[in-house]
Protein backbone atom coordinates (compact mmCIF):
# COMPACT_ATOMS: atom_id res chain seq x y z
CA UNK A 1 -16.47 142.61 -127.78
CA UNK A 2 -14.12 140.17 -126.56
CA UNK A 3 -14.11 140.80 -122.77
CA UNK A 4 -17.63 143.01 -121.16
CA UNK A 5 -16.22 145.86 -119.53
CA UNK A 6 -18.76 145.94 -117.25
CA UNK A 7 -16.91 143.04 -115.96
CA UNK A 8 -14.39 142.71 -113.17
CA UNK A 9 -11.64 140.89 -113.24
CA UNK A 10 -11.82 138.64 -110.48
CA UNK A 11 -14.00 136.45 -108.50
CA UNK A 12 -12.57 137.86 -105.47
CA UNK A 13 -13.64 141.47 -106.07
CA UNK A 14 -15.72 142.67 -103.58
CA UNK A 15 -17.57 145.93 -103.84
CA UNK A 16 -19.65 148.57 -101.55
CA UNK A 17 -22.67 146.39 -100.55
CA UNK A 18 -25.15 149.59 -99.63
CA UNK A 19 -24.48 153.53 -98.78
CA UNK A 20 -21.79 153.58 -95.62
CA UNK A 21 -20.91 149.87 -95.51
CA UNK A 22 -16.91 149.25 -95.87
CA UNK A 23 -15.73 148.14 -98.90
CA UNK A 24 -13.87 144.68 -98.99
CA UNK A 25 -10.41 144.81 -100.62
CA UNK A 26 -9.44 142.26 -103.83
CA UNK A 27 -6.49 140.87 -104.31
CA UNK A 28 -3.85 142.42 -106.38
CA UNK A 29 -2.78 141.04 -109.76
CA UNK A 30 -0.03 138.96 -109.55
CA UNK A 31 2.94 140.44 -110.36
CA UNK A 32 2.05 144.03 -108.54
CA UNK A 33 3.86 145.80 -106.26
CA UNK A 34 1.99 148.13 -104.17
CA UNK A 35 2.86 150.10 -100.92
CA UNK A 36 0.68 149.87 -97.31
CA UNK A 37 -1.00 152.92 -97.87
CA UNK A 38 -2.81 151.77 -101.20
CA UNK A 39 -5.69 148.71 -101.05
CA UNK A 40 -6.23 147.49 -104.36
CA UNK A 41 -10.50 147.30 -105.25
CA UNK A 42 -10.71 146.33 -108.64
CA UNK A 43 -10.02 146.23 -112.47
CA UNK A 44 -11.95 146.92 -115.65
CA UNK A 45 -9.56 144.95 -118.36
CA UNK A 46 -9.24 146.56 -121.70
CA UNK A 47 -6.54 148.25 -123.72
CA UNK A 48 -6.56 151.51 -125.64
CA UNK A 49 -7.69 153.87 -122.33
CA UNK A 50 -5.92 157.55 -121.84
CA UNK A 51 -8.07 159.00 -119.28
CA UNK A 52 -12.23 159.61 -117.66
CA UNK A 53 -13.46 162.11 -116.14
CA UNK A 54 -16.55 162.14 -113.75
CA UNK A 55 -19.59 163.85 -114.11
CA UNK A 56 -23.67 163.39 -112.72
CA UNK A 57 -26.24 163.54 -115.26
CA UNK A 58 -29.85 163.38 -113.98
CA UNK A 59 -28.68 162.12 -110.86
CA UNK A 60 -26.94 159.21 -111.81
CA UNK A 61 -22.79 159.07 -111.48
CA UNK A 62 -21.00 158.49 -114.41
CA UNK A 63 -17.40 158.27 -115.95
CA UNK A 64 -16.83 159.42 -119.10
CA UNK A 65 -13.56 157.90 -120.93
CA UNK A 66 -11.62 158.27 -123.76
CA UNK A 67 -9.00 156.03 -125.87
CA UNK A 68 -7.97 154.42 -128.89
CA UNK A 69 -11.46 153.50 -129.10
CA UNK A 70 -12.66 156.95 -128.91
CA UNK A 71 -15.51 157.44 -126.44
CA UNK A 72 -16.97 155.60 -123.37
CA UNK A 73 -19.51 155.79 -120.76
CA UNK A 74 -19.64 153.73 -117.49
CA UNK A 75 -22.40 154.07 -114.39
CA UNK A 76 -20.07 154.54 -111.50
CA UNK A 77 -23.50 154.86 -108.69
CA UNK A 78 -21.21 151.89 -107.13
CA UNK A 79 -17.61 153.58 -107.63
CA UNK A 80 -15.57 149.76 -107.11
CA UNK A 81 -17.69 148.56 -110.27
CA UNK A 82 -18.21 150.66 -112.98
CA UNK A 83 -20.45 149.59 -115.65
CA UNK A 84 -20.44 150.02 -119.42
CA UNK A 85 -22.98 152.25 -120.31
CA UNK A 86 -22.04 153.35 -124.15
CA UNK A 87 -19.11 153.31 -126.73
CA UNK A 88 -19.10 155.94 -129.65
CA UNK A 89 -16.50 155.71 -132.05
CA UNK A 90 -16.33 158.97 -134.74
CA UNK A 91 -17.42 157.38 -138.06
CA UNK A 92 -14.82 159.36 -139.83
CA UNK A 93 -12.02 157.10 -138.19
CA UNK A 94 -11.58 153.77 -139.57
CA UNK A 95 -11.47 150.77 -137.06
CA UNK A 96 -12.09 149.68 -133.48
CA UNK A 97 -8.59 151.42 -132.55
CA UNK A 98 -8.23 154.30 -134.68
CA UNK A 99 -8.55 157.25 -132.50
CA UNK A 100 -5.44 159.00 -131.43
CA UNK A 101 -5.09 160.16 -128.69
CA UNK A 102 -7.38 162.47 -127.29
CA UNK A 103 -4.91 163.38 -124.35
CA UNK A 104 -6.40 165.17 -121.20
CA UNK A 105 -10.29 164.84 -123.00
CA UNK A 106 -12.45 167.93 -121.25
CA UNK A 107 -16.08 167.70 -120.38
CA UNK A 108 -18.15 170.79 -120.42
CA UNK A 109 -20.75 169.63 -117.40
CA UNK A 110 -22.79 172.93 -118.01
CA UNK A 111 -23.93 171.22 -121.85
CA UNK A 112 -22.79 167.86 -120.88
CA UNK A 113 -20.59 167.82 -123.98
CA UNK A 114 -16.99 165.90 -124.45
CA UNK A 115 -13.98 167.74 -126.13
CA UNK A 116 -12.01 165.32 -127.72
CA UNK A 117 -9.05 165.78 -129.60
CA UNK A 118 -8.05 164.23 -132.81
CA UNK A 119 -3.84 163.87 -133.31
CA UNK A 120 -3.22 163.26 -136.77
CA UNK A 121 -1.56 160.13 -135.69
CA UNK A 122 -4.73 158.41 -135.60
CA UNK A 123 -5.78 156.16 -138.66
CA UNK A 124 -7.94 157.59 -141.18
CA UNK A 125 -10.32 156.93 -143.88
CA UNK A 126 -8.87 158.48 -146.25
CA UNK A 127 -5.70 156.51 -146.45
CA UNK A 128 -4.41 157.68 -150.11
CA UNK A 129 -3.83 161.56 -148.16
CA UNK A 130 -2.94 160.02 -145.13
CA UNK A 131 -1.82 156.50 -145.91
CA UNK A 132 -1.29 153.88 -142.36
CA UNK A 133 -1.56 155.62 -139.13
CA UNK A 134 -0.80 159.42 -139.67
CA UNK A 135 1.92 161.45 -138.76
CA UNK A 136 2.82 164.98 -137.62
CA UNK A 137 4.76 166.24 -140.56
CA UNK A 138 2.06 165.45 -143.45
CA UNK A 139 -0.56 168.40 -143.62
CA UNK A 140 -3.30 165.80 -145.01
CA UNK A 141 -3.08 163.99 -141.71
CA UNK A 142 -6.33 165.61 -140.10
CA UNK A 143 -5.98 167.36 -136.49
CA UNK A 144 -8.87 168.97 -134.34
CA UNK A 145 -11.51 167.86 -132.14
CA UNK A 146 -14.79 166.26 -131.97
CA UNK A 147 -17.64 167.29 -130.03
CA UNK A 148 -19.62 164.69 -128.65
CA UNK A 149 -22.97 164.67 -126.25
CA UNK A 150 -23.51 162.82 -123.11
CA UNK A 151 -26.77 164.35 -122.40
CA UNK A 152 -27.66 160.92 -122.77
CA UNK A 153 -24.88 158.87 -121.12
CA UNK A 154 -26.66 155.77 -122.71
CA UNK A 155 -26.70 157.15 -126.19
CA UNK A 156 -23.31 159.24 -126.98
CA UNK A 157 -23.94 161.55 -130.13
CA UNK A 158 -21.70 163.85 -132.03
CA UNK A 159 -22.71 167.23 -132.47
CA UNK A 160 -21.69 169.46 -135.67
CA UNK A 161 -18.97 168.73 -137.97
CA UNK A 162 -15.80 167.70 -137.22
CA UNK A 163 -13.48 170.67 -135.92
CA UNK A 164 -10.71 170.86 -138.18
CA UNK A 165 -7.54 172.94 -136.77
CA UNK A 166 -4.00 173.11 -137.40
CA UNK A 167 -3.01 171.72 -134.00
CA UNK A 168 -5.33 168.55 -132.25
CA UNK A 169 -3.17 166.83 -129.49
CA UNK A 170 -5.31 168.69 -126.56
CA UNK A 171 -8.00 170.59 -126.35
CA UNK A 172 -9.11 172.65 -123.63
CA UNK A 173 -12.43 174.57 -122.02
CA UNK A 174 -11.63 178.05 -121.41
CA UNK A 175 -14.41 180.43 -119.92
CA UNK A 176 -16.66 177.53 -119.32
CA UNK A 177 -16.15 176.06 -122.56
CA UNK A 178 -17.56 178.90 -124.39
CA UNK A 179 -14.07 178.87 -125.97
CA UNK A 180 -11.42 175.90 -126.63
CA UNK A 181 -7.54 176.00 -126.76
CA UNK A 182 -6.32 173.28 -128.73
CA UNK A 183 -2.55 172.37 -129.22
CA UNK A 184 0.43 170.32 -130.89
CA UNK A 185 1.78 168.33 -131.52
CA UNK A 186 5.01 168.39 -133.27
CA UNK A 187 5.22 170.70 -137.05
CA UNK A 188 3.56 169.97 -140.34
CA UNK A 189 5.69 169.95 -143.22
CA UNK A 190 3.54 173.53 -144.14
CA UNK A 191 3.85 175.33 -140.98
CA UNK A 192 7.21 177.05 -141.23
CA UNK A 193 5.60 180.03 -140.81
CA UNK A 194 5.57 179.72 -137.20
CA UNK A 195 9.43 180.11 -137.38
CA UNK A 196 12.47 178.12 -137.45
CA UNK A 197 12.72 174.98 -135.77
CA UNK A 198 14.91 171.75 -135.74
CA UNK A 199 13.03 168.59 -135.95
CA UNK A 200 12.67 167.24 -132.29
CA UNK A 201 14.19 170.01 -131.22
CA UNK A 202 13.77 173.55 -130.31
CA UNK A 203 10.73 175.07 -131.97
CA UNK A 204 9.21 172.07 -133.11
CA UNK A 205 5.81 172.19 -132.18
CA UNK A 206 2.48 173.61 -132.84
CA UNK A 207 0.82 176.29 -130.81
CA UNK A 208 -2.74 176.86 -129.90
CA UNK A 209 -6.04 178.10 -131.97
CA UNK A 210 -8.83 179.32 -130.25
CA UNK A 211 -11.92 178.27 -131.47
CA UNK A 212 -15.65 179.96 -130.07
CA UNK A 213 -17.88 176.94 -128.91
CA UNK A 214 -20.76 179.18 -127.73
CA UNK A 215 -22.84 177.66 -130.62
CA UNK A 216 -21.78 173.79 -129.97
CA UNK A 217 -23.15 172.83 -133.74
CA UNK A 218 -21.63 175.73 -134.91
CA UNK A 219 -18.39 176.29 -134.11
CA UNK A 220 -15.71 179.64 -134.75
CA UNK A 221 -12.78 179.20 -135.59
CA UNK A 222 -9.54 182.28 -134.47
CA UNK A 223 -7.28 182.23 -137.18
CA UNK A 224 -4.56 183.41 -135.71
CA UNK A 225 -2.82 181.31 -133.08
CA UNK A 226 -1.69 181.99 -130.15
CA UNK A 227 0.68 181.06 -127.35
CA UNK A 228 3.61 182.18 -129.37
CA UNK A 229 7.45 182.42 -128.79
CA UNK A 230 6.87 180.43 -125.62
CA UNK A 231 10.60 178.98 -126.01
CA UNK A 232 13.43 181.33 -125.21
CA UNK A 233 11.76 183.84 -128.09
CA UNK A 234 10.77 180.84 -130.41
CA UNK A 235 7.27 179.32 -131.11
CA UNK A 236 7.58 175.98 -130.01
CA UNK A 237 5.10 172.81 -128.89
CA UNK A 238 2.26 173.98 -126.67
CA UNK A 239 1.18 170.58 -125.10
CA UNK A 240 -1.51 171.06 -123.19
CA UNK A 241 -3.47 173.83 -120.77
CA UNK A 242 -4.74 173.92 -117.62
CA UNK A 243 -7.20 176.84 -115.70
CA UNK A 244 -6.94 177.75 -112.12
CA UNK A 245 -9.20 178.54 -109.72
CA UNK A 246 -8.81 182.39 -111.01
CA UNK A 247 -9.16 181.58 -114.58
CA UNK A 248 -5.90 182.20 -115.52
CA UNK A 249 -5.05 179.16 -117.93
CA UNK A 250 -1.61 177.57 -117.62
CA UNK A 251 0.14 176.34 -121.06
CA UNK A 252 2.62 173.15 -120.70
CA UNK A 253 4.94 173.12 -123.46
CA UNK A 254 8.50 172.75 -124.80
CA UNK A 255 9.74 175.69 -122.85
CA UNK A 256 8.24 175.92 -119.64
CA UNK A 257 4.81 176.72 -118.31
CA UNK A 258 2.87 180.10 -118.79
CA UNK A 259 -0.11 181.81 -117.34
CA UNK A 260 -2.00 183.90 -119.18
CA UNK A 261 -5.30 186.12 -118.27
CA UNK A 262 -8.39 185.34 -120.39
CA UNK A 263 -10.80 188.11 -118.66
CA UNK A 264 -9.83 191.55 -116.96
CA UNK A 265 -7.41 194.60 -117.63
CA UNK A 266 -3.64 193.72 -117.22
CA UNK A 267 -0.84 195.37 -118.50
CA UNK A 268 0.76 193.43 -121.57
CA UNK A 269 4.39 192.73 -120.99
CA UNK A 270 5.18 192.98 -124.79
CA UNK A 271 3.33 196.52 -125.31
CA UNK A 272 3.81 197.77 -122.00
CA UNK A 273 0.51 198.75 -122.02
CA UNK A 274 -2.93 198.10 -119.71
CA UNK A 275 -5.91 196.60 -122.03
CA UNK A 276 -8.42 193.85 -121.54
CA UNK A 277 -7.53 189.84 -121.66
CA UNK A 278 -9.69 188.14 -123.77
CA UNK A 279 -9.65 184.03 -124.73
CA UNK A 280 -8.55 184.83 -128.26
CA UNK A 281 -6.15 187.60 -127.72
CA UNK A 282 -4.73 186.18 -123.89
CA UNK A 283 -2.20 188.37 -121.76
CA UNK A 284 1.23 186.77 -120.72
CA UNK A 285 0.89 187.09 -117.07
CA UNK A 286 3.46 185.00 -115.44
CA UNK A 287 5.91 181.63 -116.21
CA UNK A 288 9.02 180.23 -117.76
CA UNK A 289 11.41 177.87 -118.01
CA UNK A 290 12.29 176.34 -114.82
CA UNK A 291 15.69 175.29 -114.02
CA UNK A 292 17.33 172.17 -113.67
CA UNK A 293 19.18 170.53 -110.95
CA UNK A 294 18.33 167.57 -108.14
CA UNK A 295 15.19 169.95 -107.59
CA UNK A 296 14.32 171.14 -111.11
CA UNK A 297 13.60 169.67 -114.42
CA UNK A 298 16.07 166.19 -115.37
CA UNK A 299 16.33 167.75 -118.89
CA UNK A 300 16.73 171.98 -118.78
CA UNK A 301 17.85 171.71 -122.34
CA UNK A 302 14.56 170.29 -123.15
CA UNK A 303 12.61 171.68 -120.40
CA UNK A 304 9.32 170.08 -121.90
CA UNK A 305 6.86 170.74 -119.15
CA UNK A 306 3.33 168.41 -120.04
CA UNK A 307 0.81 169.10 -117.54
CA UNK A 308 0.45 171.44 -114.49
CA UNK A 309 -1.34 172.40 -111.55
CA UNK A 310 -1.65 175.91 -109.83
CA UNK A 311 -2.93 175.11 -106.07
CA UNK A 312 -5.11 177.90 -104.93
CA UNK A 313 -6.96 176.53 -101.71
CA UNK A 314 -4.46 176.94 -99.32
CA UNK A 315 -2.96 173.18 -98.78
CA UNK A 316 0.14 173.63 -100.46
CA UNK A 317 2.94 175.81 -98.81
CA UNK A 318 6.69 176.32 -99.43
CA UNK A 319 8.66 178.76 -96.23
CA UNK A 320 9.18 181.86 -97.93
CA UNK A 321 6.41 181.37 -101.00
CA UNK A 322 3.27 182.24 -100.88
CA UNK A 323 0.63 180.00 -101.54
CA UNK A 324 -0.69 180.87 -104.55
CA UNK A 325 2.74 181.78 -106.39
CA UNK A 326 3.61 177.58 -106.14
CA UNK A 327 2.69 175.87 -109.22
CA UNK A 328 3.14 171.72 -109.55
CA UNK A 329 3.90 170.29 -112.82
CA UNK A 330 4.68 167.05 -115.13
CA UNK A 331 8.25 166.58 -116.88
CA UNK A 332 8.09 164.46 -119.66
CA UNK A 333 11.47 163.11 -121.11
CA UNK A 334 12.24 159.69 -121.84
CA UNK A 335 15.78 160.13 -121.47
CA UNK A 336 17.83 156.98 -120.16
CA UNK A 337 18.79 155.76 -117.77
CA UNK A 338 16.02 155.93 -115.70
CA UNK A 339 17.08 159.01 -113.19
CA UNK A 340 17.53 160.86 -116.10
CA UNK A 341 13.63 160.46 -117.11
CA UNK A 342 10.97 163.23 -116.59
CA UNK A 343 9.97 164.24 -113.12
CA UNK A 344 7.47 165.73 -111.32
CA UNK A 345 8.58 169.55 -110.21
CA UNK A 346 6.96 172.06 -107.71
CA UNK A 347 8.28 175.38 -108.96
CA UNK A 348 8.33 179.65 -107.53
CA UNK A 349 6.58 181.57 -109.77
CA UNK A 350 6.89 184.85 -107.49
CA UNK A 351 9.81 186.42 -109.96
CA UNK A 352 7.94 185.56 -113.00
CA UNK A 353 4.92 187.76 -112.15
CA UNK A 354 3.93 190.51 -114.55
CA UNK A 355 5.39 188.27 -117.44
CA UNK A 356 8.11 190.55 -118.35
CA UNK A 357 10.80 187.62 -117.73
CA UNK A 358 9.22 185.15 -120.05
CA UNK A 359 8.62 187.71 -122.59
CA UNK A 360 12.01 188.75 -122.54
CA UNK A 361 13.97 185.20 -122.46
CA UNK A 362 16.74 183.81 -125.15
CA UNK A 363 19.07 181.46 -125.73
CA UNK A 364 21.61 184.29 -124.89
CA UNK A 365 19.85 185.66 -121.36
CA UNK A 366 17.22 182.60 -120.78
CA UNK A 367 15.27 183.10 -118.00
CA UNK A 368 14.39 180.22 -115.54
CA UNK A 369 11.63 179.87 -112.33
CA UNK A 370 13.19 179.01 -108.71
CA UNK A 371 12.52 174.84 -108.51
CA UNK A 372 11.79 174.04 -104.82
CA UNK A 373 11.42 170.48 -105.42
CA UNK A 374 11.32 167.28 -107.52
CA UNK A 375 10.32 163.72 -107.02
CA UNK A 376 11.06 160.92 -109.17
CA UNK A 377 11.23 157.42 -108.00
CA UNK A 378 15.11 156.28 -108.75
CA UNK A 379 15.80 159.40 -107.41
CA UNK A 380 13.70 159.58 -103.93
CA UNK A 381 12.78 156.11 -103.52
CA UNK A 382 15.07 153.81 -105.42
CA UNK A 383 13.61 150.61 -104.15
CA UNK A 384 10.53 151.45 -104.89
CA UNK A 385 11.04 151.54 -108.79
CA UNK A 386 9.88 149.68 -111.19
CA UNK A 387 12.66 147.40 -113.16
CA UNK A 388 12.13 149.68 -116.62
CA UNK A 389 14.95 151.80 -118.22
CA UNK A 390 12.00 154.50 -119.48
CA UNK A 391 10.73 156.26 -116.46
CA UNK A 392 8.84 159.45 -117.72
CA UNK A 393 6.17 161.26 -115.13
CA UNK A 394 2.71 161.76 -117.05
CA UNK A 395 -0.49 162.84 -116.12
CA UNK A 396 -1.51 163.96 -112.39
CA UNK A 397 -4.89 164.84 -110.65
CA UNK A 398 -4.47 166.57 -107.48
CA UNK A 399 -6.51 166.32 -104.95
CA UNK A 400 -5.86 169.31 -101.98
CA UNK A 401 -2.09 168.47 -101.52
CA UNK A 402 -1.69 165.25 -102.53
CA UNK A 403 -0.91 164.14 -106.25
CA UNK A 404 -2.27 160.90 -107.89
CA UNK A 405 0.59 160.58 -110.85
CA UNK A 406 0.03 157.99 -114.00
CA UNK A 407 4.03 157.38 -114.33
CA UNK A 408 4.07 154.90 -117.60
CA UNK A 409 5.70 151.81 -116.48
CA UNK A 410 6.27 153.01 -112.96
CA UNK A 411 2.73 152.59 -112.63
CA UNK A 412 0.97 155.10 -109.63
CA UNK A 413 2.91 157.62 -107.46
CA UNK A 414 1.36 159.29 -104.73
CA UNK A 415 2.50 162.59 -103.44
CA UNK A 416 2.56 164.55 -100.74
CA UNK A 417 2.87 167.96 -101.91
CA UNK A 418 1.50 169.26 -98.72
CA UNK A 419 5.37 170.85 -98.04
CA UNK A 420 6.78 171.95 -102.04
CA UNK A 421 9.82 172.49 -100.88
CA UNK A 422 9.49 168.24 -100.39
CA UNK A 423 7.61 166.48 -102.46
CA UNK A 424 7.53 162.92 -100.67
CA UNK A 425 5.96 159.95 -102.20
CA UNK A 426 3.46 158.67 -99.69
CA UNK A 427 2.01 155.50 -102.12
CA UNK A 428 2.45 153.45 -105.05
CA UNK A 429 1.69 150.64 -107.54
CA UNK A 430 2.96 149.09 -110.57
CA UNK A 431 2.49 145.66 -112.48
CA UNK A 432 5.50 143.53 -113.93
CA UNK A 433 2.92 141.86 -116.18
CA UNK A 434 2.69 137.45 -116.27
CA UNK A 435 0.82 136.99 -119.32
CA UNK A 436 -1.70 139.00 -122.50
CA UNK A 437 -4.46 139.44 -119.29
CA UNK A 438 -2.23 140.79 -117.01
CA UNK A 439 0.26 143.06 -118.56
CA UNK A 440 2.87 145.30 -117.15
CA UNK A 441 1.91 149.24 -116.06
CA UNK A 442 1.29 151.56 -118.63
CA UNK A 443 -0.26 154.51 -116.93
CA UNK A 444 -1.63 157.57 -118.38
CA UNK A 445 -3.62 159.08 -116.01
CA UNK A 446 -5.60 159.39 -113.05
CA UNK A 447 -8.86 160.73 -111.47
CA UNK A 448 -9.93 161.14 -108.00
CA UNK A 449 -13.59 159.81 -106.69
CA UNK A 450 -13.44 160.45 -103.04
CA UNK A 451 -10.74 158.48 -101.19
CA UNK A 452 -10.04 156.30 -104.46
CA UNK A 453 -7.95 156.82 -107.28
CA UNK A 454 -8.79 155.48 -110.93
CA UNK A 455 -5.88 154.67 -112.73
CA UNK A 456 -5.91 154.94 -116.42
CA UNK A 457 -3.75 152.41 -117.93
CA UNK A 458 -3.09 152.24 -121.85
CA UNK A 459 -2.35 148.48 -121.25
CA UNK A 460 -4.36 147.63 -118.55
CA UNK A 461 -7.74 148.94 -118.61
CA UNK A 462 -9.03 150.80 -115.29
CA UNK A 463 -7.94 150.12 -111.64
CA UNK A 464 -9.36 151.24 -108.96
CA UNK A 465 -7.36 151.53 -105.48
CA UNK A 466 -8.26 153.03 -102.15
CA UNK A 467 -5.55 155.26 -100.30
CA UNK A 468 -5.79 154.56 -96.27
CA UNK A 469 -7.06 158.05 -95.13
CA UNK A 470 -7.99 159.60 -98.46
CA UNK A 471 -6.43 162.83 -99.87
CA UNK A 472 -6.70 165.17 -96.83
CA UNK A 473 -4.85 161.94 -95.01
CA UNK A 474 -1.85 161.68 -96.94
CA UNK A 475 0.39 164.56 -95.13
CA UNK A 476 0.24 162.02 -92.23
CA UNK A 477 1.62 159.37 -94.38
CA UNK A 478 4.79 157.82 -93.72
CA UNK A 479 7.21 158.64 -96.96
CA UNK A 480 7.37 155.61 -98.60
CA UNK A 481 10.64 154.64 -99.89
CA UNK A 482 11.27 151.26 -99.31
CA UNK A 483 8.75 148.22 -100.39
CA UNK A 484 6.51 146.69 -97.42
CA UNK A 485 7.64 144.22 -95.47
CA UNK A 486 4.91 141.77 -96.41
CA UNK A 487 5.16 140.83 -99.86
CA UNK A 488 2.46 138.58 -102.59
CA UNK A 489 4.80 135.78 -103.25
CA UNK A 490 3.30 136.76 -107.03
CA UNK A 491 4.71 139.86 -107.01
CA UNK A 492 7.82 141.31 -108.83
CA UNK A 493 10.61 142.25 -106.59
CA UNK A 494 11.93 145.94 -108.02
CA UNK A 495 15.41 146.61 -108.84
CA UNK A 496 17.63 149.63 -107.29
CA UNK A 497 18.69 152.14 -109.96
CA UNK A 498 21.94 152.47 -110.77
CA UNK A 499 22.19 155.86 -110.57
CA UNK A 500 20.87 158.35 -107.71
CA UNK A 501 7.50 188.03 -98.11
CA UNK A 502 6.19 187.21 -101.99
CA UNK A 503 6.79 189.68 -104.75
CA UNK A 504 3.15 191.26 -106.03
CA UNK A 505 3.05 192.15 -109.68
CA UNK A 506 2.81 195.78 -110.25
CA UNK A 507 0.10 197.06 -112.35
CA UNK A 508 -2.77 194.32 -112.37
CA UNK A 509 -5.94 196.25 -112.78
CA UNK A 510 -7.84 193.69 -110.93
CA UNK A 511 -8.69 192.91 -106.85
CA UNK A 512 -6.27 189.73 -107.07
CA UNK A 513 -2.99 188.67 -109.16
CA UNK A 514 -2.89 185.69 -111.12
């Protein structure tokens, strides 16, 4: 291995010297560009990264990550230097690089087990079926997920057979991972039975299949998917999922973002009828498209929602919405110029409840969710951008009200969602790279670990910065819209863009809504 991850990378990196002792701050790279709010603590170099998670296994802290190299462990007991514990590649997938992509990786912490999904754009083995790096439209390209054991964090082993499923860009624990939603991405050349579509367009993408992980070595595959006719009527690209605190699990997609009930008798807005939710056979609950505008989605057309994020603990409010009827959520669009890229949207679900307006949506009478705010940086904070012309929003972990958001070459935005009727950027930090060490933002992802954030960067490696005050602190953050005063004489200077009482749901057989 060329550079040991366990590694910082710099002298100057300073890190907690015993339990309550203050933290000294390194240096940022040269070439950043980071707000007052944010101190910078370190770096773990390395390309390849999409996201970690955290987890404690006998008692030790760890971080469990996930990339083009497939699967890695680090001992986070000191959180500023994280140190390589493992690396477990699948052997199925040829080379140091082969995975792809494995995008928002779950952990079930019950069985200490990783959920990884396999794209078929990774590179396989068997290159005469699925010759180079694979694609979405050849049906030899393999797609699924791996499970993999961290029982051990020192000694990462797969468990069963590779989980082979018409869909593999996601995968996601539902019920406590005794079941796993996996989805896209875009159609196989053999899957026109899922509809019509028009290639990167409407209806192409893959649903989700439901597969029964109660037995871990032994897993049970649904074979019907599900998720369907999530676009104005049409099955379409089910990106990813995410569950709330009242197990209703949220599906991003081409189309919009819908809840649906896993558990518990709700009335079915396509039968009309009351029966019982179940993880194979879910119940459309609430969701849709959301509409465009300075406040909405940059791309309604498109309306490809990625990632979401249903507060339920009382820290995000919007006058005239109740709490739990806000949901937060990830447009990604690459559209240029850079305004025009994906966003991040806080959206109304009140008028979707029941799920009778989804249901009942077309290209003729499309229905749409009430936007109560956006934030994206040439639009809110124009000095503050990074000088790129593609400016897509990724993935965010949110921590109370405030949103840690891996923006691609814009690096980290943080935001104060504490008001969703104004979502106000409160920190941020991006590289304009110098050399093959220190290369420009490519963030993917986040994770919160107390008052820091870990940045996932594909180019990168890990960072690790500190934001004054922590989560609960940000609301009494300045908005940050301008660059500090003080500037590294290193650093890039960024360029200016050139552009610029609730509703209940009637009929839920259960003490709360969803």
């Amino acid at each position: 291995m060329a550079v040991r991850l366990g590694l910082l990378v710099s002298a100057a990196l300073v890190v907690a010297l015993n339990a309550g002792a203050a933290t000294v701050v390194a240096q940022a790279p040269p070439g950043a560009v980071i707000s007052d709010s944010l101190e910078y603590v370190a770096r773990v170099p390395g390309s390849g990264i999409v996201e970690g998670k955290f987890d404690t296994v006998g008692r030790r802290e760890i971080l469990v990550t996930t990339g083009r190299f497939g699967f890695r462990t680090y001992d986070v007991t000191d959180p500023a230097s994280p140190q390589l514990l493992d690396t477990f590649q699948p052997a199925d997938i040829l080379g140091a690089n082969g995975y792809w992509q494995d995008e928002d990786m779950d952990l079930d912490v019950r069985r200490n087990l990783i959920i990884g999904a396999l794209d078929p754009r990774h590179t396989d083995v068997d290159q005469a079926s699925c010759p180079g790096v694979g694609t979405t439209r050849n049906p030899n390209c393999r797609s699924g997920f791996y499970v993999i054991s961290y029982e051990d964090p020192e000694n990462l082993r797969q468990v069963g057979d590779f989980v082979e499923l018409p869909a593999g860009h996601t995968s996601t624990c539902i019920e406590k991972c005794h079941y796993v939603w996996t989805g896209g991405p875009a159609r196989r050349n053999d899957q026109g039975d899922l509809g019509p579509f028009t290639p990167g367009g409407r209806g192409d993408g893959r649903p989700i299949w439901v597969t029964d992980l109660t037995d871990p070595a032994h897993p049970r595959v649904f074979p019907e998917p599900i998720d369907l006719w999530r676009n104005d009527g049409f099955t379409d690209y089910s990106h990813d999922v995410d569950v709330d605190e009242r197990g209703i699990a949220w599906t991003s997609g081409r189309g919009g973002l819908l809840g649906y009930a896993v558990r518990g008798r709700w009335r079915d807005p396509i039968t009309d009828r009351m029966r019982v939710a179940k993880p194979w056979d879910p119940i459309l609950v609430a969701g849709g498209g959301i509409e465009g505008g300075p406040d909405g989605v940059a791309q309604p057309q498109t309306d490809f929602i990625h990632n979401a994020a249903r507060p339920l603990d009382g820290t995000v409010h919007a006058s005239g919405v109740a709490d739990g009827n806000i949901v937060l959520m990830t447009e990604e669009d690459f559209t240029t110029p850079c305004d025009q890229g994906g966003r991040i949207v806080a959206a109304d679900i009140t008028d979707s409840l029941g799920g009778e307006p989804a249901a009942s949506s077309t290209p003729e009478q499309p229905y749409r969710m009430k936007a109560l705010s956006a934030f994206h940086p040439t639009q809110d904070a124009p000095d503050t951008a990074a000088p790129i012309t593609g400016c897509s929003a990724h993935y965010f972990e949110l921590a109370g009200s405030t949103l840690a958001a891996a923006w691609y070459g814009q690096g980290l935005r943080v935001i104060d969602a504490s008001n969703a009727r104004n979502l106000r950027q409160v920190g941020y930090y991006y590289v304009t790279g110098t050399d093959a060490a220190n290369p420009s933002s490519l963030s993917w992802d986040t994770a919160w670990r107390g008052d820091l954030i870990y940045l996932f960067d594909m180019a990168r490696g890990i960072e690790i910065l500190r934001l004054k005050g922590g989560s609960a602190g940000a609301a009494r953050l300045a908005t940050v819209q301008s660059p500090p005063a003080r500037r590294d004489p290193m650093a890039a200077r960024p360029v200016s863009s050139a552009a610029g009482d609730a509703l209940v749901c009637p009929l839920f057989d259960v003490p709360q809504g969803p």
